[in-house]
N, C-alpha and C. Protein backbone atom coordinates (compact mmCIF):
# COMPACT_ATOMS: atom_id res chain seq x y z
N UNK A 1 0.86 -1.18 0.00
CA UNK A 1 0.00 0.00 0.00
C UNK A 1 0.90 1.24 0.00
N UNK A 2 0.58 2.11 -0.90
CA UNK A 2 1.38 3.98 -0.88
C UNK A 2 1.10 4.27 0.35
N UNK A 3 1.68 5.22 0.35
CA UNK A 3 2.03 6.52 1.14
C UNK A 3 0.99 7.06 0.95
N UNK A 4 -0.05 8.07 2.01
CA UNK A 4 -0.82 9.26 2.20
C UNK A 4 0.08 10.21 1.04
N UNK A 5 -0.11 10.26 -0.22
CA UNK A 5 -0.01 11.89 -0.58
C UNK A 5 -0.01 13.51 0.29
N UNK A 6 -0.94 13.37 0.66
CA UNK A 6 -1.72 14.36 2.17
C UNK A 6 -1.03 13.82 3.15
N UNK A 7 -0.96 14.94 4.21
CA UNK A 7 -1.04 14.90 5.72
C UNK A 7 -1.97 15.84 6.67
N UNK A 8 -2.56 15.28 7.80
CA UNK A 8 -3.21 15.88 8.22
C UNK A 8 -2.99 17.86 8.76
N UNK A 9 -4.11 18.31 8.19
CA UNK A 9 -3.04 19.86 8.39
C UNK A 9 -2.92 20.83 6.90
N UNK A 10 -2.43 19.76 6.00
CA UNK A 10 -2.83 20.40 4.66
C UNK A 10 -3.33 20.78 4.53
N UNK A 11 -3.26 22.10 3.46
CA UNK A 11 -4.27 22.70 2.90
C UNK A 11 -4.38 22.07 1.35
N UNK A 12 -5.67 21.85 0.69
CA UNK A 12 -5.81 20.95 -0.40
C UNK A 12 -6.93 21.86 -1.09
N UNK A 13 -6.62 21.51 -2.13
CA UNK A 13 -8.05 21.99 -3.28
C UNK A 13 -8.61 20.83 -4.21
N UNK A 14 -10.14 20.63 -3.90
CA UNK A 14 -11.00 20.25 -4.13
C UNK A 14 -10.98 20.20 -6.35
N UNK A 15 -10.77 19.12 -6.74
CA UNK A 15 -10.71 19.29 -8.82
C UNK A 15 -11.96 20.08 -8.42
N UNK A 16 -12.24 20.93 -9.55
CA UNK A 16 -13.12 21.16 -10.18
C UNK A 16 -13.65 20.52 -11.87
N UNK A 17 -14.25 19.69 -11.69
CA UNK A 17 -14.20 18.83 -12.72
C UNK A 17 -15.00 17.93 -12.78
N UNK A 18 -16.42 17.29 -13.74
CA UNK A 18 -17.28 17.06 -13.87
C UNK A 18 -17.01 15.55 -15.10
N UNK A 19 -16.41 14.33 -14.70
CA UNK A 19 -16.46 13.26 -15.28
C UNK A 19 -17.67 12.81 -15.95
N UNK A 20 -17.53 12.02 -16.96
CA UNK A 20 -19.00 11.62 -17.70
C UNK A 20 -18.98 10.09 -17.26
N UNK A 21 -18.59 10.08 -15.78
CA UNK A 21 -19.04 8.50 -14.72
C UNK A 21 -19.41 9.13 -13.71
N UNK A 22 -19.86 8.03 -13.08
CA UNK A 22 -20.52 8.42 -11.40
C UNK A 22 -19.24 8.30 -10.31
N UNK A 23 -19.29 9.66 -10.04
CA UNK A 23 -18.16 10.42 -9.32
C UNK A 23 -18.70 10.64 -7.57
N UNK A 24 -18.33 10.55 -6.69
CA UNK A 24 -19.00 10.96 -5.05
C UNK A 24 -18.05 12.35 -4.88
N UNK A 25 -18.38 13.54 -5.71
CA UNK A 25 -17.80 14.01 -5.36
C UNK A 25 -19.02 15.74 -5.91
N UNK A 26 -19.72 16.44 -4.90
CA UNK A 26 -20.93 17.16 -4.45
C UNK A 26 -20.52 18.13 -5.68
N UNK A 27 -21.26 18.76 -6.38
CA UNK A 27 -20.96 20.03 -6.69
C UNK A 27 -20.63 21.14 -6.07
N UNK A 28 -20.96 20.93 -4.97
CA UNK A 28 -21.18 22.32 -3.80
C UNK A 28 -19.85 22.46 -3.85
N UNK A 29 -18.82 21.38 -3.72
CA UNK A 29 -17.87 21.19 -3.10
C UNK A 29 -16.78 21.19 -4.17
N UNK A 30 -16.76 21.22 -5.41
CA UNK A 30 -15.59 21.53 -6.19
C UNK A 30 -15.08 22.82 -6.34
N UNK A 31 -13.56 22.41 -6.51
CA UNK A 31 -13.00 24.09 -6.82
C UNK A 31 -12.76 24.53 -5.34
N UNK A 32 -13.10 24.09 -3.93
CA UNK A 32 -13.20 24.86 -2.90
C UNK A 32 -11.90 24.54 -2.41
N UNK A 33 -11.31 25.21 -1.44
CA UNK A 33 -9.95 24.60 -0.50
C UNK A 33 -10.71 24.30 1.13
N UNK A 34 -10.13 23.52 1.30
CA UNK A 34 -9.88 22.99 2.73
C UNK A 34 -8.84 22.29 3.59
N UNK A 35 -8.97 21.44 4.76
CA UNK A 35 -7.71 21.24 5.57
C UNK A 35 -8.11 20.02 5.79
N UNK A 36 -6.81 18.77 5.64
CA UNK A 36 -7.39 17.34 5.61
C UNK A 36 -7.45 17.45 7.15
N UNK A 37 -8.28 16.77 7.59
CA UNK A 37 -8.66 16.71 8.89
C UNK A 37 -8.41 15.02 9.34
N UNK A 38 -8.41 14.36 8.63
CA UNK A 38 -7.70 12.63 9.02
C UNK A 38 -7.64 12.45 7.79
N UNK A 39 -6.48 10.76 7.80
CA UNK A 39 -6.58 10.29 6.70
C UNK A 39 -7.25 9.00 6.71
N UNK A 40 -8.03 8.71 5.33
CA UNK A 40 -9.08 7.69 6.07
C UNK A 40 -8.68 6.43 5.28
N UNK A 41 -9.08 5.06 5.17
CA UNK A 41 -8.64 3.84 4.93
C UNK A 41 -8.26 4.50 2.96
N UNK A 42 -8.42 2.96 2.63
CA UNK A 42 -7.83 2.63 0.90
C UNK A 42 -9.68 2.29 0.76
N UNK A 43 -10.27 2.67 -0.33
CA UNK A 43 -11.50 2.22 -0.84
C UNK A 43 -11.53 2.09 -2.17
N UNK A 44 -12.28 1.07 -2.83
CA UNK A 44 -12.81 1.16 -4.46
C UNK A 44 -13.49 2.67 -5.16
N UNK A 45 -12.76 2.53 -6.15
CA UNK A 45 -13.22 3.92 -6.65
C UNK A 45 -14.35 4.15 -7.44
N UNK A 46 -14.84 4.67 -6.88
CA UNK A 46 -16.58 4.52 -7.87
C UNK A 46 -16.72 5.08 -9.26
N UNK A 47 -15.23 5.41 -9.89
CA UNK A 47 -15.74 5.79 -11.20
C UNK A 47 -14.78 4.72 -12.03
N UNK A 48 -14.37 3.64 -10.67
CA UNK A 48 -13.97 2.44 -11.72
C UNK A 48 -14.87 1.01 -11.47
N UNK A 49 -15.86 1.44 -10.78
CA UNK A 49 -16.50 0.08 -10.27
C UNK A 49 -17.55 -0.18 -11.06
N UNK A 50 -18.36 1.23 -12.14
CA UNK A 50 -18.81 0.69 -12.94
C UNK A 50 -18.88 -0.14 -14.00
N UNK A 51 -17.67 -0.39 -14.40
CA UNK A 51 -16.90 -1.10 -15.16
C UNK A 51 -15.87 -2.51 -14.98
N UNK A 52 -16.16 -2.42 -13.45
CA UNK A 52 -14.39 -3.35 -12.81
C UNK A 52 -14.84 -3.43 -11.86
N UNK A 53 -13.91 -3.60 -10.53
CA UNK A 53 -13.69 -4.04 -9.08
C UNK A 53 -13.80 -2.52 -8.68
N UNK A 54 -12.81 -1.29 -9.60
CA UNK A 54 -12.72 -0.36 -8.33
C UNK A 54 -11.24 -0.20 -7.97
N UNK A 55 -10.42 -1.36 -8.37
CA UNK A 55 -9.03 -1.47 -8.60
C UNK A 55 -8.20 -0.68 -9.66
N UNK A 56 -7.74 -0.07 -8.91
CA UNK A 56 -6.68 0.45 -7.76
C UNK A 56 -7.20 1.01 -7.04
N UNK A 57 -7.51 0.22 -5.63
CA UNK A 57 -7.90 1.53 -4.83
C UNK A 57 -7.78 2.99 -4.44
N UNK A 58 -8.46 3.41 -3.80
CA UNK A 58 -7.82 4.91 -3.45
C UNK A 58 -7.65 5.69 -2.61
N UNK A 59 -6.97 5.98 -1.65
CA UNK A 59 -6.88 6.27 -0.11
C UNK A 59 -8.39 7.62 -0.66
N UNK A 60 -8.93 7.64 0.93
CA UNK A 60 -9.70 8.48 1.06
C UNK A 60 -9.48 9.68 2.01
N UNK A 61 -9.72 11.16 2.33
CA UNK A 61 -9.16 12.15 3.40
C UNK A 61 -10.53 12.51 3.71
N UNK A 62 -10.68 12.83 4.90
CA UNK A 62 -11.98 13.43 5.50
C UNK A 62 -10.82 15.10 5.37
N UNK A 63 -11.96 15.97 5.04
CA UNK A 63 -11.65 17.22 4.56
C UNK A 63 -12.56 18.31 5.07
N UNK A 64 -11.81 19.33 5.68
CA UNK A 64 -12.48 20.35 6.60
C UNK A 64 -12.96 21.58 5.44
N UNK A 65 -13.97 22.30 5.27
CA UNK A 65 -14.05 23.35 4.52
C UNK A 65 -15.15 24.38 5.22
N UNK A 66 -14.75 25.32 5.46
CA UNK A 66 -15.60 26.37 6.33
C UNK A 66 -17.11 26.62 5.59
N UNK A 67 -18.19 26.89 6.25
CA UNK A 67 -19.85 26.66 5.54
C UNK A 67 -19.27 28.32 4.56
N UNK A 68 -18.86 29.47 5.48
CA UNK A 68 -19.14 30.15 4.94
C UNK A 68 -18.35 30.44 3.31
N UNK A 69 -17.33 29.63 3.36
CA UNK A 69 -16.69 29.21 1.66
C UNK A 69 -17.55 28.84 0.61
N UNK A 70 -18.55 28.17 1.05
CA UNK A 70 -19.17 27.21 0.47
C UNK A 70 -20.44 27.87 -0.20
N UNK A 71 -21.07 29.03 1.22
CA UNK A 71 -22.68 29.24 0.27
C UNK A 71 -22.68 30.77 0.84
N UNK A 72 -23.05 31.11 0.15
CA UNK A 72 -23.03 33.04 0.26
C UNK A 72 -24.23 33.09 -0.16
N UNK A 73 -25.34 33.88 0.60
CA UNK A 73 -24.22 34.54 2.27
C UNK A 73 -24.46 33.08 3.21
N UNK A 74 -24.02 33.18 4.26
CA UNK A 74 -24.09 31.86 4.63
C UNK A 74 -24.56 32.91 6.10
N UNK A 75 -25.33 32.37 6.82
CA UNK A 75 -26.05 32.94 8.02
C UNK A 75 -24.98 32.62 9.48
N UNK A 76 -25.13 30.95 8.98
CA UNK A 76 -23.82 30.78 10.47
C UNK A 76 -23.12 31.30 10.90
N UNK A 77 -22.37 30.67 12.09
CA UNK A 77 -21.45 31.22 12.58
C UNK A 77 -20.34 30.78 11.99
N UNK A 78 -18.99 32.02 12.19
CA UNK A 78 -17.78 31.46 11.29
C UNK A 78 -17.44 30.43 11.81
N UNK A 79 -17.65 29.69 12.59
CA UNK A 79 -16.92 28.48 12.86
C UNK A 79 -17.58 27.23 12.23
N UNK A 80 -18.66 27.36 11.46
CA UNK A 80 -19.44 25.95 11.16
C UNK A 80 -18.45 25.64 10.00
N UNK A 81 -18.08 24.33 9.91
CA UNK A 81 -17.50 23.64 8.96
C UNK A 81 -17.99 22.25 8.31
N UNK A 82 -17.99 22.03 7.26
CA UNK A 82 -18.02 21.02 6.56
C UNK A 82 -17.12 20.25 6.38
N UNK A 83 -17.66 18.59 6.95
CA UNK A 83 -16.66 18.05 6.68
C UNK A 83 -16.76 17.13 5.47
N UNK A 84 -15.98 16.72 4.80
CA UNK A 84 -16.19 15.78 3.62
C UNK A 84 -15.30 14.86 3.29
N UNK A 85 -15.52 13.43 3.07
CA UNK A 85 -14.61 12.64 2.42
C UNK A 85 -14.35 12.92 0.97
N UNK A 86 -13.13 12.59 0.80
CA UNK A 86 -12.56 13.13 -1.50
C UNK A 86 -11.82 12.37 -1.14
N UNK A 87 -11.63 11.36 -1.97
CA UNK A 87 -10.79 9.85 -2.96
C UNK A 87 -9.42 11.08 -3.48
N UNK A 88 -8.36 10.88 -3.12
CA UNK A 88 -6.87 11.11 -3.46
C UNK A 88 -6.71 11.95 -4.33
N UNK A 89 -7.31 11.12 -6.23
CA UNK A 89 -7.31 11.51 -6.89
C UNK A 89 -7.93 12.45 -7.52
N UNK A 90 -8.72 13.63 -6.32
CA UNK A 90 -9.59 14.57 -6.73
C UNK A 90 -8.86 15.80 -5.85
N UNK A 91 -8.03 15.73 -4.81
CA UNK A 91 -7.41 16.38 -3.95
C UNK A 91 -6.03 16.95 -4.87
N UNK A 92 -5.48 18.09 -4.67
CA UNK A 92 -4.34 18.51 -5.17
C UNK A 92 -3.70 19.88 -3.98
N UNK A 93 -2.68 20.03 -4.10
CA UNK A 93 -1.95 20.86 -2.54
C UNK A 93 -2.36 22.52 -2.95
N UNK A 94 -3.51 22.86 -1.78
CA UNK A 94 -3.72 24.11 -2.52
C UNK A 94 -2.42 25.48 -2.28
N UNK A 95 -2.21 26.43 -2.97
CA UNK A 95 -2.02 27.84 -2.64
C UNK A 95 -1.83 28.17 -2.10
């Protein structure tokens, strides 16, 4: 098994990018930056399982992103955050 790419603490940006397979990955949520908040097991990748196993797996990161990044205006308080799992290969080291 690889290496975490990520470490917890990073700052990461979210692809912005819209595959023509079934992707788990929100609209809300592309293009945004956030902070990996853990790193989570190896899983099948759902835009290879329609086709296959899902093989090569793909480590997964639970990912912190503040509400008010996300939806304008956003009413909350600055501290509400979103958290989200993103598959490796959708994560890149943000800015």
């Amino acid at each position: 098994m690889s290496e975490p790419l990520f470490s917890v603490g990073q700052r990461v940006q979210i692809a912005d990018r819209t595959p023509p397979v079934h992707h788990r990955v929100p609209s809300y949520a592309k293009g945004h930056v956030g902070v990996i908040e853990r790193v989570c097991g190896m899983h099948a990748n759902p835009e290879l399982c329609i086709r296959g196993d899902g093989k090569p797996f793909q480590r997964i990161y639970r990912v912190r992103i503040p509400q008010t990044d996300l939806w304008a205006p956003y009413e909350g308080t600055d501290g509400d955050k979103l958290e989200i799992e993103i598959f490796e290969h959708w994560l890149e080291l943000a800015q």
